[in-house]
Protein backbone atom coordinates (compact mmCIF):
# COMPACT_ATOMS: atom_id res chain seq x y z
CA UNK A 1 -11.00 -10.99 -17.29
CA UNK A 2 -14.00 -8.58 -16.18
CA UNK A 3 -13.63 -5.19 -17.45
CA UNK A 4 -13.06 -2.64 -14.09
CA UNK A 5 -16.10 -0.89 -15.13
CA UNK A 6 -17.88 -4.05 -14.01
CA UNK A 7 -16.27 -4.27 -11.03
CA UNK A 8 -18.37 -2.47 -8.05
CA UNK A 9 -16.36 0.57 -7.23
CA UNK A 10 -16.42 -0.76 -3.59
CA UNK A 11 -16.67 2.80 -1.55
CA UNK A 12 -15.47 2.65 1.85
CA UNK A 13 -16.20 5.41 4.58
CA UNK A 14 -13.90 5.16 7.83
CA UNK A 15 -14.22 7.78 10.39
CA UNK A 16 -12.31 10.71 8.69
CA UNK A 17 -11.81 9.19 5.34
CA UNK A 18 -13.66 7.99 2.10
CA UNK A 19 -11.92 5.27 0.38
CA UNK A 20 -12.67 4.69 -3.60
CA UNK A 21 -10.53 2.22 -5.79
CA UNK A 22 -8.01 4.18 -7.66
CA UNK A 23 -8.68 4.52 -10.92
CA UNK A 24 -7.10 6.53 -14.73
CA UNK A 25 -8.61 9.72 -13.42
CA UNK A 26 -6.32 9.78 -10.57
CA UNK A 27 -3.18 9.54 -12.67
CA UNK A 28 -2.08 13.22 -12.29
CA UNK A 29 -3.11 13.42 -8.53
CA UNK A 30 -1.21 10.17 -7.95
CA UNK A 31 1.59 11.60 -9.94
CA UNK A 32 1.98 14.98 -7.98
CA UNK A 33 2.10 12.27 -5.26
CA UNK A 34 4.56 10.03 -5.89
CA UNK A 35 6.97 12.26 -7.95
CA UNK A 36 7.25 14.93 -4.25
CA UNK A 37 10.69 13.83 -3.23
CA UNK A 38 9.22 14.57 0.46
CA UNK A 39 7.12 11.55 -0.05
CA UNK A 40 10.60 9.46 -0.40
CA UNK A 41 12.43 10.65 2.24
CA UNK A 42 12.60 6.89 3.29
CA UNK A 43 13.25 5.51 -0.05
CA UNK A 44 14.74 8.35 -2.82
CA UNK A 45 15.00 6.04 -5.49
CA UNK A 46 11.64 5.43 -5.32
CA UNK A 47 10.25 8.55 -6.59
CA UNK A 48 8.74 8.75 -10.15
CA UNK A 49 10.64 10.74 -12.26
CA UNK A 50 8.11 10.41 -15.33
CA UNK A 51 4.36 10.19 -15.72
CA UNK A 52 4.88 7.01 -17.67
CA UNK A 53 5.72 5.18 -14.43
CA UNK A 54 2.64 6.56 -12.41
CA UNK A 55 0.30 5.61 -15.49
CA UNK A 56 1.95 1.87 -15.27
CA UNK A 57 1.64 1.70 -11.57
CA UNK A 58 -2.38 3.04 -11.74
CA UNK A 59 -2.76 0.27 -14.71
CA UNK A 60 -1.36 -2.45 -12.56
CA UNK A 61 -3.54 -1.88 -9.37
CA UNK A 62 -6.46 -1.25 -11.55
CA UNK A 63 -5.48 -4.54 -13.34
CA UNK A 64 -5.00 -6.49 -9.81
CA UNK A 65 -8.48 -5.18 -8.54
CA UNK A 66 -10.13 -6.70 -11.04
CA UNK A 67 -8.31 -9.93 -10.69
CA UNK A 68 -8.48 -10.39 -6.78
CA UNK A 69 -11.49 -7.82 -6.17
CA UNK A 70 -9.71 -5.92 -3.65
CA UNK A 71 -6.89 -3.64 -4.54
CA UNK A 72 -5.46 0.28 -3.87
CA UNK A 73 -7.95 2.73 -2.83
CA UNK A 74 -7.17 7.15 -3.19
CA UNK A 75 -7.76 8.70 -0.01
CA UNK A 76 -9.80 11.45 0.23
CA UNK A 77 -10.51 13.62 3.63
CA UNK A 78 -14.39 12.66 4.18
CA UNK A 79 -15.26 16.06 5.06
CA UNK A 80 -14.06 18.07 2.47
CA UNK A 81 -13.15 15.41 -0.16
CA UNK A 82 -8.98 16.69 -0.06
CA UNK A 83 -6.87 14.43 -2.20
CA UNK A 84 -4.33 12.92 1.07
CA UNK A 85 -2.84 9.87 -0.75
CA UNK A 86 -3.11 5.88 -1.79
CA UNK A 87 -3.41 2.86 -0.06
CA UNK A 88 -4.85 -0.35 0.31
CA UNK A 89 -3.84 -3.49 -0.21
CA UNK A 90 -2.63 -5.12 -3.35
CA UNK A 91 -2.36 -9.15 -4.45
CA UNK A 92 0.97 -9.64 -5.21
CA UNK A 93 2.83 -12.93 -7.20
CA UNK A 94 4.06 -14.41 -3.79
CA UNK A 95 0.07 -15.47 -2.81
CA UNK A 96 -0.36 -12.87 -0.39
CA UNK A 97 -1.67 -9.38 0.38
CA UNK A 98 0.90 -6.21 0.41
CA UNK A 99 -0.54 -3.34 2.75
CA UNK A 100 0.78 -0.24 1.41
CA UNK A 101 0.25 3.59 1.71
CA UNK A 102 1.75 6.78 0.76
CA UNK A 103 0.63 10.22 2.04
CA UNK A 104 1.32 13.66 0.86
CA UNK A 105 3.33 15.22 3.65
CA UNK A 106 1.50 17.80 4.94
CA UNK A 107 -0.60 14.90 5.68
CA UNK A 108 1.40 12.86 7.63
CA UNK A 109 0.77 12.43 11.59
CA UNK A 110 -3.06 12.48 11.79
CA UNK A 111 -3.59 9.11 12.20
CA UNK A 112 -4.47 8.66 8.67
CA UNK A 113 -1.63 5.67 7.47
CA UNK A 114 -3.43 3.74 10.71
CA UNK A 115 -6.93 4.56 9.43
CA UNK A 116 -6.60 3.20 6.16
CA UNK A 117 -4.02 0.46 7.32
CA UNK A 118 -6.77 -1.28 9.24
CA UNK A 119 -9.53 -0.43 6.80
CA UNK A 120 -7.50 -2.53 4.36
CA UNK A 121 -6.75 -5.34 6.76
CA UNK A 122 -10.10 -5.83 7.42
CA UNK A 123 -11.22 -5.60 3.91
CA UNK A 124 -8.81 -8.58 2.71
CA UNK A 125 -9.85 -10.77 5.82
CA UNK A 126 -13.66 -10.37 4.49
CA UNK A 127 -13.04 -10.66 1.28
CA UNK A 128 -10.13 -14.29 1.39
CA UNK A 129 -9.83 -14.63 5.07
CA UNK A 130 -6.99 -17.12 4.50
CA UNK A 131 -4.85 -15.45 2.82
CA UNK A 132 -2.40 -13.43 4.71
CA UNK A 133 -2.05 -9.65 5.05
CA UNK A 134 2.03 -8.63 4.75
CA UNK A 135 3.61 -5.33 4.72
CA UNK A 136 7.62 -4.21 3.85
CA UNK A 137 8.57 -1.82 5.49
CA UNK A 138 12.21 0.27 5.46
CA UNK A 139 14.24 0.15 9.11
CA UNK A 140 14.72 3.99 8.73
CA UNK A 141 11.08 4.18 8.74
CA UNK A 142 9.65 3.40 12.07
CA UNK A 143 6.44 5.21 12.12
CA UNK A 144 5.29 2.58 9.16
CA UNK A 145 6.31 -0.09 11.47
CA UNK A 146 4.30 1.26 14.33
CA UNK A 147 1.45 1.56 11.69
CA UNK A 148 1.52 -2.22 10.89
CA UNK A 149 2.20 -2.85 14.37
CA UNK A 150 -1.31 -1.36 15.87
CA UNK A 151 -3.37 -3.22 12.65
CA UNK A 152 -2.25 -6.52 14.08
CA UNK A 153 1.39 -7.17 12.12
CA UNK A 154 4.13 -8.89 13.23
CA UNK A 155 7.84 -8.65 11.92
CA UNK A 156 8.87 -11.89 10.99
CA UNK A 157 12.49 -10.86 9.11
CA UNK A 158 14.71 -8.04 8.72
CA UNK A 159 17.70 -8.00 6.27
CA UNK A 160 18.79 -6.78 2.72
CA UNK A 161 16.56 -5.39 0.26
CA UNK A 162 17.25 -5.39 -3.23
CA UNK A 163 16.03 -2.15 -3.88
CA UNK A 164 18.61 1.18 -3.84
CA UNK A 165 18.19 1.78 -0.18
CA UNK A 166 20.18 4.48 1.39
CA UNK A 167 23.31 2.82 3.20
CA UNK A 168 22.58 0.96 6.99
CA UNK A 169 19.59 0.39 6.20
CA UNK A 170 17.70 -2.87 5.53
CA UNK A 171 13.95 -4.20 5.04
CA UNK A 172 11.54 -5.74 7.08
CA UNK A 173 8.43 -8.39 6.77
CA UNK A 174 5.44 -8.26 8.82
CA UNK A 175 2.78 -10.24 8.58
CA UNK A 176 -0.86 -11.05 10.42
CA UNK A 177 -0.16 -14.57 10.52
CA UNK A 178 2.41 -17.64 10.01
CA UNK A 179 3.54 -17.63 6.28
CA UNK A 180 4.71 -20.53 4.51
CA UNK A 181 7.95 -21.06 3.80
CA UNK A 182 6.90 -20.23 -0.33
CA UNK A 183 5.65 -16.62 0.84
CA UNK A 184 8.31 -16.03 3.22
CA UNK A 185 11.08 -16.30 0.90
CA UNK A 186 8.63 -14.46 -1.82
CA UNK A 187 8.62 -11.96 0.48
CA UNK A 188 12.66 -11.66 1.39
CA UNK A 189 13.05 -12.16 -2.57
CA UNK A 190 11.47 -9.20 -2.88
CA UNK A 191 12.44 -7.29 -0.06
């Protein structure tokens, strides 16, 4: 394995943003982040409760980065270099990529989950242009569907999700392309 300090840090500039691979020095940002219970208004039991789980989370992307050269990225306002969030996309065990974000709140309807959602799309397609982009996405959630909607997504299920989702609700799959059967039912595995 390639230590992440050899690993090009891999900047990326979209129009508004500044995209840099996240890395132990975000830890308490990401944190603050994902322990706001506004950030999991789709999803409560998703919020960290300890800075143990935010450590293991930053220590897996960093670890998948260097694996699969592509992984999650902080978000940062390009003009004034604000903290706004993660995202990216992230290998996962089911052979394909999982397009993910999460935005602090007061950042939310600017565009931003869009901006970064296609940066990351086309980022994987350069980097293994044959394997497919996915995201999961929550049916009480439909502005993240939109999102993977306008970066070129399709849903291809909807049902149960084994996580603690709040009752009625279930998950969906969307991907950019036709899945095989093996990373479909990855994917509904680990809805």
């Amino acid at each position: 394995m390639v230590h992440q300090l050899l690993v090009p840090q891999q900047e990326i500039r979209t129009g508004r943003l500044v995209l840099t691979p996240v890395t132990p020095a975000d830890i308490d940002l990401v944190h603050e982040l994902f322990s706001d219970a506004r950030t999991w208004t789709h999803l409560p039991s998703g919020r960290h409760v300890s800075r143990a789980e935010t450590q293991d989370m930053v220590q897996r992307k960093i670890g998948g980065r260097v694996r699969h050269g592509l992984g999650s990225w902080t978000i940062r306002a390009a003009d004034s270099g604000v903290f706004l969030g993660i995202g990216g996309v992230d290998r996962t065990a089911g052979g394909v990529w999982n397009l993910g974000y999460r935005l602090a709140p007061e950042h939310h309807g600017h565009g931003y989950a869009t901006e970064v959602a296609r940066a990351a799309v086309d980022a994987a397609h350069a980097l293994s242009p044959d394997v497919p982009v996915t995201g999961r996405v929550l049916t009480n959630n439909p502005a993240s569907a939109r999102v993977l909607a306008r970066v070129g997504l399709t849903q291809v299920w909807q049902g149960s999700s084994r996580s603690a989702v709040p009752e009625g609700v279930e998950c969906q799959a969307w991907t950019d392309r036709t899945l095989t059967s093996a990373q479909l039912d990855w994917l509904v595995a680990n809805a």
